[in-house]
N, C-alpha and C. Protein backbone atom coordinates (compact mmCIF):
# COMPACT_ATOMS: atom_id res chain seq x y z
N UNK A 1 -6.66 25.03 16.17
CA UNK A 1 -6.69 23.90 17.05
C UNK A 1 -5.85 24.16 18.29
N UNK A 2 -4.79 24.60 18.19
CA UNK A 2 -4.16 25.25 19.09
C UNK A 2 -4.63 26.33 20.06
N UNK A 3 -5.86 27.14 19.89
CA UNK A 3 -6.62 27.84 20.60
C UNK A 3 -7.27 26.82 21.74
N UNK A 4 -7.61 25.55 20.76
CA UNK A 4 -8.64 24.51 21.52
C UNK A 4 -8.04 23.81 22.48
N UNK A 5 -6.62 24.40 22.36
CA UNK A 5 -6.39 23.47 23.78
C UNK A 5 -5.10 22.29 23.44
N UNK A 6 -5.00 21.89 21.84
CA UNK A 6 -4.70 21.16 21.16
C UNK A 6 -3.06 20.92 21.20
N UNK A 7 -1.87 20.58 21.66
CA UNK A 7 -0.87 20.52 21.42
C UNK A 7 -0.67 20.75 20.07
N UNK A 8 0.37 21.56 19.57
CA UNK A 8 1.28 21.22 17.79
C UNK A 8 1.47 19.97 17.70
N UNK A 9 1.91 18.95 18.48
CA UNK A 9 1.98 17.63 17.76
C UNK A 9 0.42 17.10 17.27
N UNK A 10 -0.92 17.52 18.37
CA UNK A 10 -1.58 17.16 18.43
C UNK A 10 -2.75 17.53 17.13
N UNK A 11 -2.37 18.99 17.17
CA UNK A 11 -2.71 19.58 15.98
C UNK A 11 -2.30 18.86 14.34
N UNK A 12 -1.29 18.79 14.22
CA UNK A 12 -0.31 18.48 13.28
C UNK A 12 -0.91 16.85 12.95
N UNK A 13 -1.27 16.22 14.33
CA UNK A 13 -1.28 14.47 13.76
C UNK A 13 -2.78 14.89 13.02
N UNK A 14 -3.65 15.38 13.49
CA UNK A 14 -5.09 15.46 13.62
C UNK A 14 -5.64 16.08 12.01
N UNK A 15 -4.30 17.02 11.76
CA UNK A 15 -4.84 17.64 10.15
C UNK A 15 -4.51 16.46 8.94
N UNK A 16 -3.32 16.04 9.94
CA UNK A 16 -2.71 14.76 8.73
C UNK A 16 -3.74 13.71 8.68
N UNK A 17 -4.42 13.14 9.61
CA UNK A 17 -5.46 12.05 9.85
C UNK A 17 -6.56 12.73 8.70
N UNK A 18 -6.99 13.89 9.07
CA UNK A 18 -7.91 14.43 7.81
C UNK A 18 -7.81 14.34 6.48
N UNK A 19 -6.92 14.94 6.48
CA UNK A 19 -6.04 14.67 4.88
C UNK A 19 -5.74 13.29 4.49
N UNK A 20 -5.77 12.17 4.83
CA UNK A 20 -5.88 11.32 4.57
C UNK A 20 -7.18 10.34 4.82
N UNK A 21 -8.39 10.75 5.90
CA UNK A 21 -9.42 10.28 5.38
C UNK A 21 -10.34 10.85 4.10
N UNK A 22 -10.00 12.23 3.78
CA UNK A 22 -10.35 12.95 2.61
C UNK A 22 -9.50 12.36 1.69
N UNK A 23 -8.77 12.01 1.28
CA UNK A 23 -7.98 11.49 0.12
C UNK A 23 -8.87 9.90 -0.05
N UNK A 24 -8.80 9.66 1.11
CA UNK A 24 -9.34 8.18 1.05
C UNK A 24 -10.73 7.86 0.36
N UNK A 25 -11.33 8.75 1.24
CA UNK A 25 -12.70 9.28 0.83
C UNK A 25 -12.91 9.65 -0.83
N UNK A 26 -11.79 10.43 -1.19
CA UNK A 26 -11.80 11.00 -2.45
C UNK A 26 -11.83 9.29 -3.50
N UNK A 27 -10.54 8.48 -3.19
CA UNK A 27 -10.73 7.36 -3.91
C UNK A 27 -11.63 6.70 -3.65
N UNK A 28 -12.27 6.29 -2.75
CA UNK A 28 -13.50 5.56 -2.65
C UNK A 28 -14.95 5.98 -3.78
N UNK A 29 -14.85 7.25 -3.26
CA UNK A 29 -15.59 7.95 -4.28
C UNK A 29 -15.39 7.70 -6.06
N UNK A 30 -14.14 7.87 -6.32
CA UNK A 30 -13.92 7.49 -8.00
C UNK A 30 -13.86 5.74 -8.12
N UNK A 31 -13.58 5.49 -6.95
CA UNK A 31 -13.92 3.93 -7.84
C UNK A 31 -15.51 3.46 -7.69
N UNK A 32 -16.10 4.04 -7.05
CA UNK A 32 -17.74 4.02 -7.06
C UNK A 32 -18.08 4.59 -8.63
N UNK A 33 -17.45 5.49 -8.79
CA UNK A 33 -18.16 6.11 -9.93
C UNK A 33 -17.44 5.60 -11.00
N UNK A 34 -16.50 4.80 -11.07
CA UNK A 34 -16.24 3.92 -12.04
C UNK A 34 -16.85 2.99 -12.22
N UNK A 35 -17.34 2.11 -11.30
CA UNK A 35 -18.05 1.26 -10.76
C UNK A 35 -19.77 1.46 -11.78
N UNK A 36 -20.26 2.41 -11.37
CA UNK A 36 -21.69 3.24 -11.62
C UNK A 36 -21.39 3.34 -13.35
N UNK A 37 -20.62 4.07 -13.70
CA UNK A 37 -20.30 4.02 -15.02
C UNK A 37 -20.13 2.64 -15.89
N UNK A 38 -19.49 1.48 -14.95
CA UNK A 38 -19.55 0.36 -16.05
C UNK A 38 -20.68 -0.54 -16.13
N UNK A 39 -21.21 -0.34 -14.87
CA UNK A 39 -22.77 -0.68 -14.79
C UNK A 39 -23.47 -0.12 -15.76
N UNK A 40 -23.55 1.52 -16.02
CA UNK A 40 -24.54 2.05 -16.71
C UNK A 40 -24.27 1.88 -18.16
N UNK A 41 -22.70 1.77 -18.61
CA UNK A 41 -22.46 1.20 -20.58
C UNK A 41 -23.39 -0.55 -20.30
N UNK A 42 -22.93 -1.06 -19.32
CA UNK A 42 -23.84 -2.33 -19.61
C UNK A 42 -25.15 -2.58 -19.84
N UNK A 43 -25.86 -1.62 -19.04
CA UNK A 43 -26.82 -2.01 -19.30
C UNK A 43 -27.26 -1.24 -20.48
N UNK A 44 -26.80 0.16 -21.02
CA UNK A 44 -27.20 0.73 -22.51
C UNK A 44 -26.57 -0.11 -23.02
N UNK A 45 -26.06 -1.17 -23.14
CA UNK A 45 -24.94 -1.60 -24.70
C UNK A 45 -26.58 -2.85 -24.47
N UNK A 46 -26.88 -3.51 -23.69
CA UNK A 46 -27.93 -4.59 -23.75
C UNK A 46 -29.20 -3.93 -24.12
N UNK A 47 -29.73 -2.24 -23.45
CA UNK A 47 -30.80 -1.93 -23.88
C UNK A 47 -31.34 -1.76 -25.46
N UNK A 48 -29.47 -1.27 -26.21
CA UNK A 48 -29.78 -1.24 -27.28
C UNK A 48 -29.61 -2.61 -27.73
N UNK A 49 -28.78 -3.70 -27.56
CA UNK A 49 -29.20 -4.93 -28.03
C UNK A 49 -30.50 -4.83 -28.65
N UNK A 50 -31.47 -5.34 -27.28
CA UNK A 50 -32.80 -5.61 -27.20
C UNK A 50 -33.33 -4.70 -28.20
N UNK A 51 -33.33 -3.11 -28.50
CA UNK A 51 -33.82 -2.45 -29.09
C UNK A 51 -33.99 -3.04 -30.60
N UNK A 52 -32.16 -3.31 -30.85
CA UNK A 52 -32.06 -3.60 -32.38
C UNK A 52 -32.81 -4.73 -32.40
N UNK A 53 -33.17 -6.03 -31.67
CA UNK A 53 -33.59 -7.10 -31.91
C UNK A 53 -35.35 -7.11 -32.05
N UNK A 54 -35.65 -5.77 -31.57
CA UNK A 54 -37.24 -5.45 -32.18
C UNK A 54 -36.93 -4.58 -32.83
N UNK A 55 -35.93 -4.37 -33.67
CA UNK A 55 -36.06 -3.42 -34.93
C UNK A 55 -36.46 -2.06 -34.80
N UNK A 56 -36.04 -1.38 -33.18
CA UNK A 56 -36.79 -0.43 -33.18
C UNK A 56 -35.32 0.20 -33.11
């Protein structure tokens, strides 16, 4: 970044801003997929309901 023209402070704020929309990004991501996961036991814990209730 410093090739680009970029001050060290400028450099320095710019990797930190990254690193923290990637972290951010990273949690957003696991609570989606926590999210996706309690959706998907719900609806298998009801599919098999329904299943057992036609005896299949």
């Amino acid at each position: 970044m410093l090739d680009a023209g970029f001050s060290a402070w400028d450099a320095s704020a710019l990797a930190t801003i990254a690193q923290r929309d990637h972290g951010e990004v990273q949690r957003l991501l696991e609570a989606e997929r926590v999210r996706l996961s309690a959706s998907r036991d719900g609806f298998v814990e009801e599919a098999r309901r329904e299943l057992d209730a036609l005896g299949l």
